[in-house]
N, C-alpha and C. Protein backbone atom coordinates (compact mmCIF):
# COMPACT_ATOMS: atom_id res chain seq x y z
N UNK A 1 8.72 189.67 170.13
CA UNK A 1 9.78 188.79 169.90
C UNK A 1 9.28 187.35 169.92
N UNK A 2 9.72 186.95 169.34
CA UNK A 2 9.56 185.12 169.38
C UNK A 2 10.48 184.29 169.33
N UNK A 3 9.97 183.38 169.42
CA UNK A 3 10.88 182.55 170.65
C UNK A 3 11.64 181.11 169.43
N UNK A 4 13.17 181.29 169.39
CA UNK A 4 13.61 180.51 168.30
C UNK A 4 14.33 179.44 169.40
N UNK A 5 13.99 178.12 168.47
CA UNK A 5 14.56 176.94 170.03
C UNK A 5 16.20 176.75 169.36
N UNK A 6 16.83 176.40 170.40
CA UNK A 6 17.95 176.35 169.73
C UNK A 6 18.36 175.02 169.41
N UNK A 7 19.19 174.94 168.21
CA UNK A 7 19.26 173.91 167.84
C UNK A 7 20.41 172.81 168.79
N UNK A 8 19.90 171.79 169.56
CA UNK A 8 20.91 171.06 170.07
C UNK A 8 20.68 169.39 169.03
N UNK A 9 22.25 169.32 168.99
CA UNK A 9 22.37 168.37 168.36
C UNK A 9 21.87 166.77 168.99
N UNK A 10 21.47 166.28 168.13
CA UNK A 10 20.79 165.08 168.82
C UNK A 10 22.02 163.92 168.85
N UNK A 11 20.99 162.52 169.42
CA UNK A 11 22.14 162.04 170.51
C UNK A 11 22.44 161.07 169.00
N UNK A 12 24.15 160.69 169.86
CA UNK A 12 25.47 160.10 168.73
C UNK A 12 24.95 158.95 168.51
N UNK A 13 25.12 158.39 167.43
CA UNK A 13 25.09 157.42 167.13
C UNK A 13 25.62 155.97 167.68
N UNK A 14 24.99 155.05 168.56
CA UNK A 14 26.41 153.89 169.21
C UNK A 14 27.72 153.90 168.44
N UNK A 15 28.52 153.77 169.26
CA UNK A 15 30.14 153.54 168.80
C UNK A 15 29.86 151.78 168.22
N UNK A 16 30.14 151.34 167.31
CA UNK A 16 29.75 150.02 166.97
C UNK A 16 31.46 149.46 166.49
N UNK A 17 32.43 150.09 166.41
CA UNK A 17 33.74 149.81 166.61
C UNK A 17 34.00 149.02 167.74
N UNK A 18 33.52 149.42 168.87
CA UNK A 18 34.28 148.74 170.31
C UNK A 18 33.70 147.45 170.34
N UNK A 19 32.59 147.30 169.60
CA UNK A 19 31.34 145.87 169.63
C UNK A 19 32.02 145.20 168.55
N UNK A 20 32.42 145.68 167.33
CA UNK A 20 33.01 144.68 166.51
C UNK A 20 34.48 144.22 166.67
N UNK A 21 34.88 145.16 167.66
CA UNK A 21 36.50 144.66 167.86
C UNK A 21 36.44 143.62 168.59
N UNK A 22 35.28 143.86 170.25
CA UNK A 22 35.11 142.73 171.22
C UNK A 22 34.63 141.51 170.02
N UNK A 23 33.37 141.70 169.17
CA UNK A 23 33.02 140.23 169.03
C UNK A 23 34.45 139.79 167.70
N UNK A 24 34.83 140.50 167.27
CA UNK A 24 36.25 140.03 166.99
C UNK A 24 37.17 139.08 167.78
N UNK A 25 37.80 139.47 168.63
CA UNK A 25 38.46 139.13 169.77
C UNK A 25 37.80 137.70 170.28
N UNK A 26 36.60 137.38 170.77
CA UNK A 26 36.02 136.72 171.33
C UNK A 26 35.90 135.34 170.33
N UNK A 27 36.23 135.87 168.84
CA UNK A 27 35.62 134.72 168.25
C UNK A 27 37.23 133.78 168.08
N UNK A 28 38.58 134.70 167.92
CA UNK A 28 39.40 134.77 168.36
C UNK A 28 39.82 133.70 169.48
N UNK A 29 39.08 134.07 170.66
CA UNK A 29 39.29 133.14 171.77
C UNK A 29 39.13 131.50 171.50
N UNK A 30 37.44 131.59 170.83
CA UNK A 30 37.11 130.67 170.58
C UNK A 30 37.66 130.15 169.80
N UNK A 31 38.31 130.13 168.72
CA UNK A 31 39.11 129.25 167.53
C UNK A 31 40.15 128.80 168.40
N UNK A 32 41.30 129.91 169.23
CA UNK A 32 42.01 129.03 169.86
C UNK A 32 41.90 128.14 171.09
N UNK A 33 40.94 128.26 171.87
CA UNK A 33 40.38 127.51 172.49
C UNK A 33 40.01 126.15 171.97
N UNK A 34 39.38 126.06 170.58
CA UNK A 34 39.54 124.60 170.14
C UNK A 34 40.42 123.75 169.29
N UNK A 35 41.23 124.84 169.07
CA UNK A 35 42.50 124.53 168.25
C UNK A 35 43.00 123.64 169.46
N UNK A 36 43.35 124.21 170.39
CA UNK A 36 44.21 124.14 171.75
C UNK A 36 43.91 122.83 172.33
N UNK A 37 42.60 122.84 172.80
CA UNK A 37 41.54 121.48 172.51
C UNK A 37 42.58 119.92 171.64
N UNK A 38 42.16 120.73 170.41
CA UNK A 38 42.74 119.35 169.46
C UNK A 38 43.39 119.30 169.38
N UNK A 39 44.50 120.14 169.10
CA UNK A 39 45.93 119.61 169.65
C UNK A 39 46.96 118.91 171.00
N UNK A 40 46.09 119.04 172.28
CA UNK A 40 46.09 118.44 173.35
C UNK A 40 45.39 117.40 173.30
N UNK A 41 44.53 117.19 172.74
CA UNK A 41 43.85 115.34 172.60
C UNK A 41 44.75 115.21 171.52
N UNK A 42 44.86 115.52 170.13
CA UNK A 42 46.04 114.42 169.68
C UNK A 42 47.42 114.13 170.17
N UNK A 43 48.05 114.99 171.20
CA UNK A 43 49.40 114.93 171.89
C UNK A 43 49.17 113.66 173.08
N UNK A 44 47.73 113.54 173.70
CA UNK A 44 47.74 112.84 174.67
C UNK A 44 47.49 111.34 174.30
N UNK A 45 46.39 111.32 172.67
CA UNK A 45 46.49 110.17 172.09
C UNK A 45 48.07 109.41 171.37
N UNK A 46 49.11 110.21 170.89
CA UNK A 46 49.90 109.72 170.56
C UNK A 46 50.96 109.59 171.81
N UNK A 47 50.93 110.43 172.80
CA UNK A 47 51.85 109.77 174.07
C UNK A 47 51.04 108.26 174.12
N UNK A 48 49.89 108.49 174.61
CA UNK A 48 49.59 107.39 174.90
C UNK A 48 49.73 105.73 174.33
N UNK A 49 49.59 105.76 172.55
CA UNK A 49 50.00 104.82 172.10
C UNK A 49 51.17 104.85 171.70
N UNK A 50 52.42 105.50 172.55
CA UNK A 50 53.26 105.39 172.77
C UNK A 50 54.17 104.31 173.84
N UNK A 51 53.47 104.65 175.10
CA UNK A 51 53.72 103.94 176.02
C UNK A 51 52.90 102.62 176.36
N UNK A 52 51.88 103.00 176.04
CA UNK A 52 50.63 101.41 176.32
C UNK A 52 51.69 100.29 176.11
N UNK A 53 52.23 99.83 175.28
CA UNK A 53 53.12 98.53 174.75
C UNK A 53 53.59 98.35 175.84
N UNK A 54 54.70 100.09 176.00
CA UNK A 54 55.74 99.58 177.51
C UNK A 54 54.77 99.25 178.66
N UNK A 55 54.14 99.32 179.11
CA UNK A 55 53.23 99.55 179.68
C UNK A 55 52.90 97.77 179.95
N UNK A 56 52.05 97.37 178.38
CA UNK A 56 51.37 95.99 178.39
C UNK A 56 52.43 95.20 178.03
N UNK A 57 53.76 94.97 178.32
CA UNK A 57 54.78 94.57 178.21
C UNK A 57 55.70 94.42 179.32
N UNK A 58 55.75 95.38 180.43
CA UNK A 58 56.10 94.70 181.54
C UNK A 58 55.45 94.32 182.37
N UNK A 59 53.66 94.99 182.31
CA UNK A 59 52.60 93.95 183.20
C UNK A 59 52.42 92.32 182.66
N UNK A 60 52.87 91.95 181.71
CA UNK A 60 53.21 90.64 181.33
C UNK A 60 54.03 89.94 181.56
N UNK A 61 55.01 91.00 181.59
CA UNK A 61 56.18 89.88 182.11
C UNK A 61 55.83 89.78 184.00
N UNK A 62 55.40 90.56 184.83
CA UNK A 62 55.33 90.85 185.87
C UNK A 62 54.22 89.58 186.48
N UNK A 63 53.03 89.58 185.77
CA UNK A 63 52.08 88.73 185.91
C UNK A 63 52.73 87.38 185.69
N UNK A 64 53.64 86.62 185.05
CA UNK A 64 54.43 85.56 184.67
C UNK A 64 54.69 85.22 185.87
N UNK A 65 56.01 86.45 186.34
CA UNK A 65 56.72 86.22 187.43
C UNK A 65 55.96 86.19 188.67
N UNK A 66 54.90 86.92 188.67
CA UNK A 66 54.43 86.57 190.21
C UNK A 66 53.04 85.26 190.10
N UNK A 67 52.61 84.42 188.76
CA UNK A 67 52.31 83.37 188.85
C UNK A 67 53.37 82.64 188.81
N UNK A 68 54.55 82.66 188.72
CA UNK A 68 55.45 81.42 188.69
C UNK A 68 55.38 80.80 187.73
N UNK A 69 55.14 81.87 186.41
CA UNK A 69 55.15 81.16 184.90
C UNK A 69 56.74 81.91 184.87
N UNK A 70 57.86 80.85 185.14
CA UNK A 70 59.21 81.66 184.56
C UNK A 70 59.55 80.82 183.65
N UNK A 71 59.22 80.41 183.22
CA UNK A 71 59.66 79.56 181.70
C UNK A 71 58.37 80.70 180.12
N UNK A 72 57.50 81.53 181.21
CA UNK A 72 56.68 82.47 180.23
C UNK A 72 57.54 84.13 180.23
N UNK A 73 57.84 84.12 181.77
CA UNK A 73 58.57 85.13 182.06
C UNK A 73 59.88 85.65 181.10
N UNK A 74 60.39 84.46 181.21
CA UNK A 74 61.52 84.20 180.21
C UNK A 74 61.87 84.02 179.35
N UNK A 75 60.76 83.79 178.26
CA UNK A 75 60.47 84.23 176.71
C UNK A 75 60.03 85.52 176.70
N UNK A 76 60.04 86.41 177.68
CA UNK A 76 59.67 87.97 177.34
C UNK A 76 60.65 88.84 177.39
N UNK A 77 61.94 88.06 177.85
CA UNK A 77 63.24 88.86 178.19
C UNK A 77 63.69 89.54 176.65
N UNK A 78 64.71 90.43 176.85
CA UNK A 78 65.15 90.75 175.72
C UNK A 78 66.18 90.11 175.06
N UNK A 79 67.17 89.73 173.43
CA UNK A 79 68.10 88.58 173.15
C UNK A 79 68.96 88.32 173.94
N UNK A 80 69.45 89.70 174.35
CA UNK A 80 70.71 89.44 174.88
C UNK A 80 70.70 89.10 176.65
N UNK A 81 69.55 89.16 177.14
CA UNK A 81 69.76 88.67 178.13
C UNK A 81 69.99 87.03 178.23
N UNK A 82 68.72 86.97 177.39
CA UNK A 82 68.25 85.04 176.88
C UNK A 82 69.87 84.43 176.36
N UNK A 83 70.02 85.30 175.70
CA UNK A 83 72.38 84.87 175.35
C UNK A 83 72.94 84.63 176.44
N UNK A 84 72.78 85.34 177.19
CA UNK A 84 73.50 85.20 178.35
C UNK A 84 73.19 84.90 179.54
N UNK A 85 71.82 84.06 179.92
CA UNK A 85 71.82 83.52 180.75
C UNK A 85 70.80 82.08 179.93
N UNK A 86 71.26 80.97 180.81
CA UNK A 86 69.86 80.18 180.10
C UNK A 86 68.88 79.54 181.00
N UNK A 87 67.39 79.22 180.33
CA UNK A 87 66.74 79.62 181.05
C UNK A 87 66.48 78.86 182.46
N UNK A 88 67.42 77.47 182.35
CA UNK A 88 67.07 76.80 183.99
C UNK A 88 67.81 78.01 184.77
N UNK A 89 69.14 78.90 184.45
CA UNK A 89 69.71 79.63 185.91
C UNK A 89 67.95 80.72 186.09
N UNK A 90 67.56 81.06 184.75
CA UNK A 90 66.65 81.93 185.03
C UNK A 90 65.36 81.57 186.09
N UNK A 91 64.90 80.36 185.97
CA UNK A 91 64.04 79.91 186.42
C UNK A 91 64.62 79.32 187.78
N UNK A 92 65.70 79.25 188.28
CA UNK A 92 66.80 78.66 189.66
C UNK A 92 66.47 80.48 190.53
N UNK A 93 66.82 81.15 190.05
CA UNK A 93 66.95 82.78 190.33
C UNK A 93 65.87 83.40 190.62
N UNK A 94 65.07 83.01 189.73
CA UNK A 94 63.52 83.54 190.12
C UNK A 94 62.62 82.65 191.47
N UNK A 95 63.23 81.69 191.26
CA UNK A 95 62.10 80.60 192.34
C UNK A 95 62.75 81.04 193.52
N UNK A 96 64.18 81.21 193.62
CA UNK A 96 65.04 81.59 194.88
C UNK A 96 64.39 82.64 195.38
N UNK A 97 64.06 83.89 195.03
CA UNK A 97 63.42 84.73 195.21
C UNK A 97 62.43 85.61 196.26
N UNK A 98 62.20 86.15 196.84
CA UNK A 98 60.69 86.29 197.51
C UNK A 98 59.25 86.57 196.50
N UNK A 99 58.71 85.74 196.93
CA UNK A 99 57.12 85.85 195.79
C UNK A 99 56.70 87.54 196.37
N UNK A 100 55.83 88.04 195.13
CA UNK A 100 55.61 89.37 195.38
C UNK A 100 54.00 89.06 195.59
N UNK A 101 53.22 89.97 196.30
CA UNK A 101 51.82 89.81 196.43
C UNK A 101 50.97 90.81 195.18
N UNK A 102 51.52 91.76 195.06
CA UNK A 102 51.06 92.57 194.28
C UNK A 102 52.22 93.75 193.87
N UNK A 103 51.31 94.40 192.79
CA UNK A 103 52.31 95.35 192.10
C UNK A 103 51.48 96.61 191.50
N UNK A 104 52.18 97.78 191.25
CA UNK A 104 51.72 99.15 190.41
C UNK A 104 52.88 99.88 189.91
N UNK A 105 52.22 99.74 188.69
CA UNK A 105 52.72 100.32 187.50
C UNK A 105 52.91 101.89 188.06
N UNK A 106 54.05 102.60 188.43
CA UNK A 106 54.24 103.88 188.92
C UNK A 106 54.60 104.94 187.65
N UNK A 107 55.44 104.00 186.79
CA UNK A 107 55.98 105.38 185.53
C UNK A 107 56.41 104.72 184.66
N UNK A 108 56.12 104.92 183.29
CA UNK A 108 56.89 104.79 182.24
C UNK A 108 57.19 105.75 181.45
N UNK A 109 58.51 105.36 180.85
CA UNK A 109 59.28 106.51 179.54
C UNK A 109 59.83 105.66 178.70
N UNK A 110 59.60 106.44 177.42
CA UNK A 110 60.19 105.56 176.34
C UNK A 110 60.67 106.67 176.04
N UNK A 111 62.20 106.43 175.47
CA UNK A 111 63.31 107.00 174.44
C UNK A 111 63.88 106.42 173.30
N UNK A 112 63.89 107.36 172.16
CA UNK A 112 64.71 107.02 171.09
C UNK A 112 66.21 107.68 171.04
N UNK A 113 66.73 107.04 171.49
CA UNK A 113 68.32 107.78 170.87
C UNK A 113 69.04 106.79 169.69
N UNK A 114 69.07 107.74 168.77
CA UNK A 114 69.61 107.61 167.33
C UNK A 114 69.44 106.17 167.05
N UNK A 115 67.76 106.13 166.86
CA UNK A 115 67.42 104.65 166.42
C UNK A 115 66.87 103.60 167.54
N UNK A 116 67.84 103.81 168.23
CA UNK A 116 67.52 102.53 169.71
C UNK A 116 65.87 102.99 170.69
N UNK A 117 65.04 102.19 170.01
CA UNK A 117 64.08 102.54 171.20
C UNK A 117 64.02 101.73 172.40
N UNK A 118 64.04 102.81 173.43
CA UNK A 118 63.89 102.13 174.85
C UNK A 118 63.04 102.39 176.02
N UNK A 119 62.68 101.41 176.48
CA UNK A 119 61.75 102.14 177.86
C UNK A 119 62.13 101.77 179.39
N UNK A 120 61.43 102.32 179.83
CA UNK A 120 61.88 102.46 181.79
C UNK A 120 60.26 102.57 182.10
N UNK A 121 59.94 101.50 183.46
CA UNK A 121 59.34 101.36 183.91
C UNK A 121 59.79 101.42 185.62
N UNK A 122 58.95 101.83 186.21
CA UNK A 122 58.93 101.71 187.50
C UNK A 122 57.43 101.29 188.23
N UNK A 123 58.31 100.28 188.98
CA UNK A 123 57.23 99.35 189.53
C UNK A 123 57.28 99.45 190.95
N UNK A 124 56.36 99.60 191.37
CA UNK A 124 56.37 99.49 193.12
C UNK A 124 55.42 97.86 193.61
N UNK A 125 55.86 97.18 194.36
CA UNK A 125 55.27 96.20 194.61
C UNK A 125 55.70 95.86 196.28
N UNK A 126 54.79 94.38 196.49
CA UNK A 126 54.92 94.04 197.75
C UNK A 126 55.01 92.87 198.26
N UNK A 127 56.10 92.04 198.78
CA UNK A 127 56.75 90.62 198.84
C UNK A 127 55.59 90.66 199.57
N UNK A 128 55.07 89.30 199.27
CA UNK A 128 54.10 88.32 199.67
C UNK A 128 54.38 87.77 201.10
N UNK A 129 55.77 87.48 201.97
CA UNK A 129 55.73 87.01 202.58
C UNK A 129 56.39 87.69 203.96
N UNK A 130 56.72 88.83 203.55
CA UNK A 130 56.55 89.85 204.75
C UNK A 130 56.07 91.22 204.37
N UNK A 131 55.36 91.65 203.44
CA UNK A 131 54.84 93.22 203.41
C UNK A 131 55.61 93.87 203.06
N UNK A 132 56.60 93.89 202.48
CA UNK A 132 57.77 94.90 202.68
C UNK A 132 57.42 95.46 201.15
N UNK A 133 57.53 97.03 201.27
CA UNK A 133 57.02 97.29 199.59
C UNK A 133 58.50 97.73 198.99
N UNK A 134 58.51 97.78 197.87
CA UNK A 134 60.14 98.34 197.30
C UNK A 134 59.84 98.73 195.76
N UNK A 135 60.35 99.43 195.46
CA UNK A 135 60.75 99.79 193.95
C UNK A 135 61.70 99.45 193.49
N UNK A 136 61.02 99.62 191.99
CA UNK A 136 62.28 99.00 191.14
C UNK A 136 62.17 99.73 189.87
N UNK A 137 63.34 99.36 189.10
CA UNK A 137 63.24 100.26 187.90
C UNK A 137 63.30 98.80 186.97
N UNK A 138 62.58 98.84 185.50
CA UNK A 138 62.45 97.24 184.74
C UNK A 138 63.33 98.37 183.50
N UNK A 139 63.98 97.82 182.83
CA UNK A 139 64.61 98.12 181.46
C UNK A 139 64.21 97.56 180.45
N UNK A 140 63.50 98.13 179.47
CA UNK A 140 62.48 97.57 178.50
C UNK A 140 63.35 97.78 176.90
N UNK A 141 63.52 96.96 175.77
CA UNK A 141 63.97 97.35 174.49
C UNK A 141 62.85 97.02 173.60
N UNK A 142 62.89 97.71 172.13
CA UNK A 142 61.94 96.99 171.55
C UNK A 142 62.72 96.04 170.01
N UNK A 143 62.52 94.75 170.37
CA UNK A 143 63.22 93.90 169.54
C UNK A 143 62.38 93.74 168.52
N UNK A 144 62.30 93.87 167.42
CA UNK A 144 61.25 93.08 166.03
C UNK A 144 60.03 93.42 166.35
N UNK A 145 59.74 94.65 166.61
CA UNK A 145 58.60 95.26 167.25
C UNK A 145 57.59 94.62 168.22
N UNK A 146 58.56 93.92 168.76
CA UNK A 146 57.93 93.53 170.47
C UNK A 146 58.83 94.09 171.12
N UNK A 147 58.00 94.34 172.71
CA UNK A 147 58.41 95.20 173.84
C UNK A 147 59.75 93.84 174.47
N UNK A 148 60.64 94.08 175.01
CA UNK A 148 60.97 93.04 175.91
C UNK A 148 61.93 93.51 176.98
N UNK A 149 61.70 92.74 177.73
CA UNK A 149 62.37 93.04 179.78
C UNK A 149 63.86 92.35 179.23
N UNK A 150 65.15 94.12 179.71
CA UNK A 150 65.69 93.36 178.90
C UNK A 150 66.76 94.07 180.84
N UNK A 151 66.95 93.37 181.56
CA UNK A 151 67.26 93.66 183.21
C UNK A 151 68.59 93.84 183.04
């Protein structure tokens, strides 16, 4: 008798499905990963030159008022305040005042409702002549495309 080997089948071929689905998937990740990317830097660039104005618009008027430029202060107001008050009560009101030592810019928001753009600032600061810190909220409009403190 002699000896017949039996035939065992040899080994499978890699599964190369599960490898092209993963590097599928993965590349997947990666596109939205930088999609995600650029669309979060352009959302943060257009907030941002959104608010900067409100922003460099009441640190101007703020810097006025706590040099005791209120005759500068007071060309930054908005029309209708400047209508309705003029500017010696403005400059009588402000000097009356407590001087502030310093200040921080805590929050701004700007809104459009149906046309009217507006902003809100909140300022935290600290009277110069006893420490005392306080907040405040500034009311900002934008007139002829300048920002203005409109209180």
């Amino acid at each position: 008798m002699t000896y017949e080997p039996i035939m065992v089948p040899g080994p499978r071929p890699p599964n190369r499905t599960l490898r092209t689905v993963l590097i599928v998937v993965g590349a997947l990740l990666a596109l939205c990963c930088v999609v995600g990317t650029c669309v979060g830097l352009w959302l943060y660039r257009s907030v941002k030159d959104t608010v900067e104005p409100v922003r460099v618009a009441a640190t101007a008027y703020l810097d006025d008022v706590q040099a005791g430029n209120y005759a500068g202060a007071y060309g930054r107001l908005c029309d209708r305040v400047r209508d309705t008050m003029p500017q010696e009560d403005f400059v009588r009101i402000q000097s009356a005042q407590l001087k502030i030592s310093s200040y921080e810019i805590t929050g701004v928001n700007v809104n459009n409702h149906n046309g009217r753009v507006t902003g809100t600032v909140q300022v935290e600061a600290v009277q110069a002549a006893t420490g005392a810190r306080f907040t405040q909220g500034m009311a900002l409009v934008k007139e002829n495309d300048d920002w203005r403190v409109c209180q």
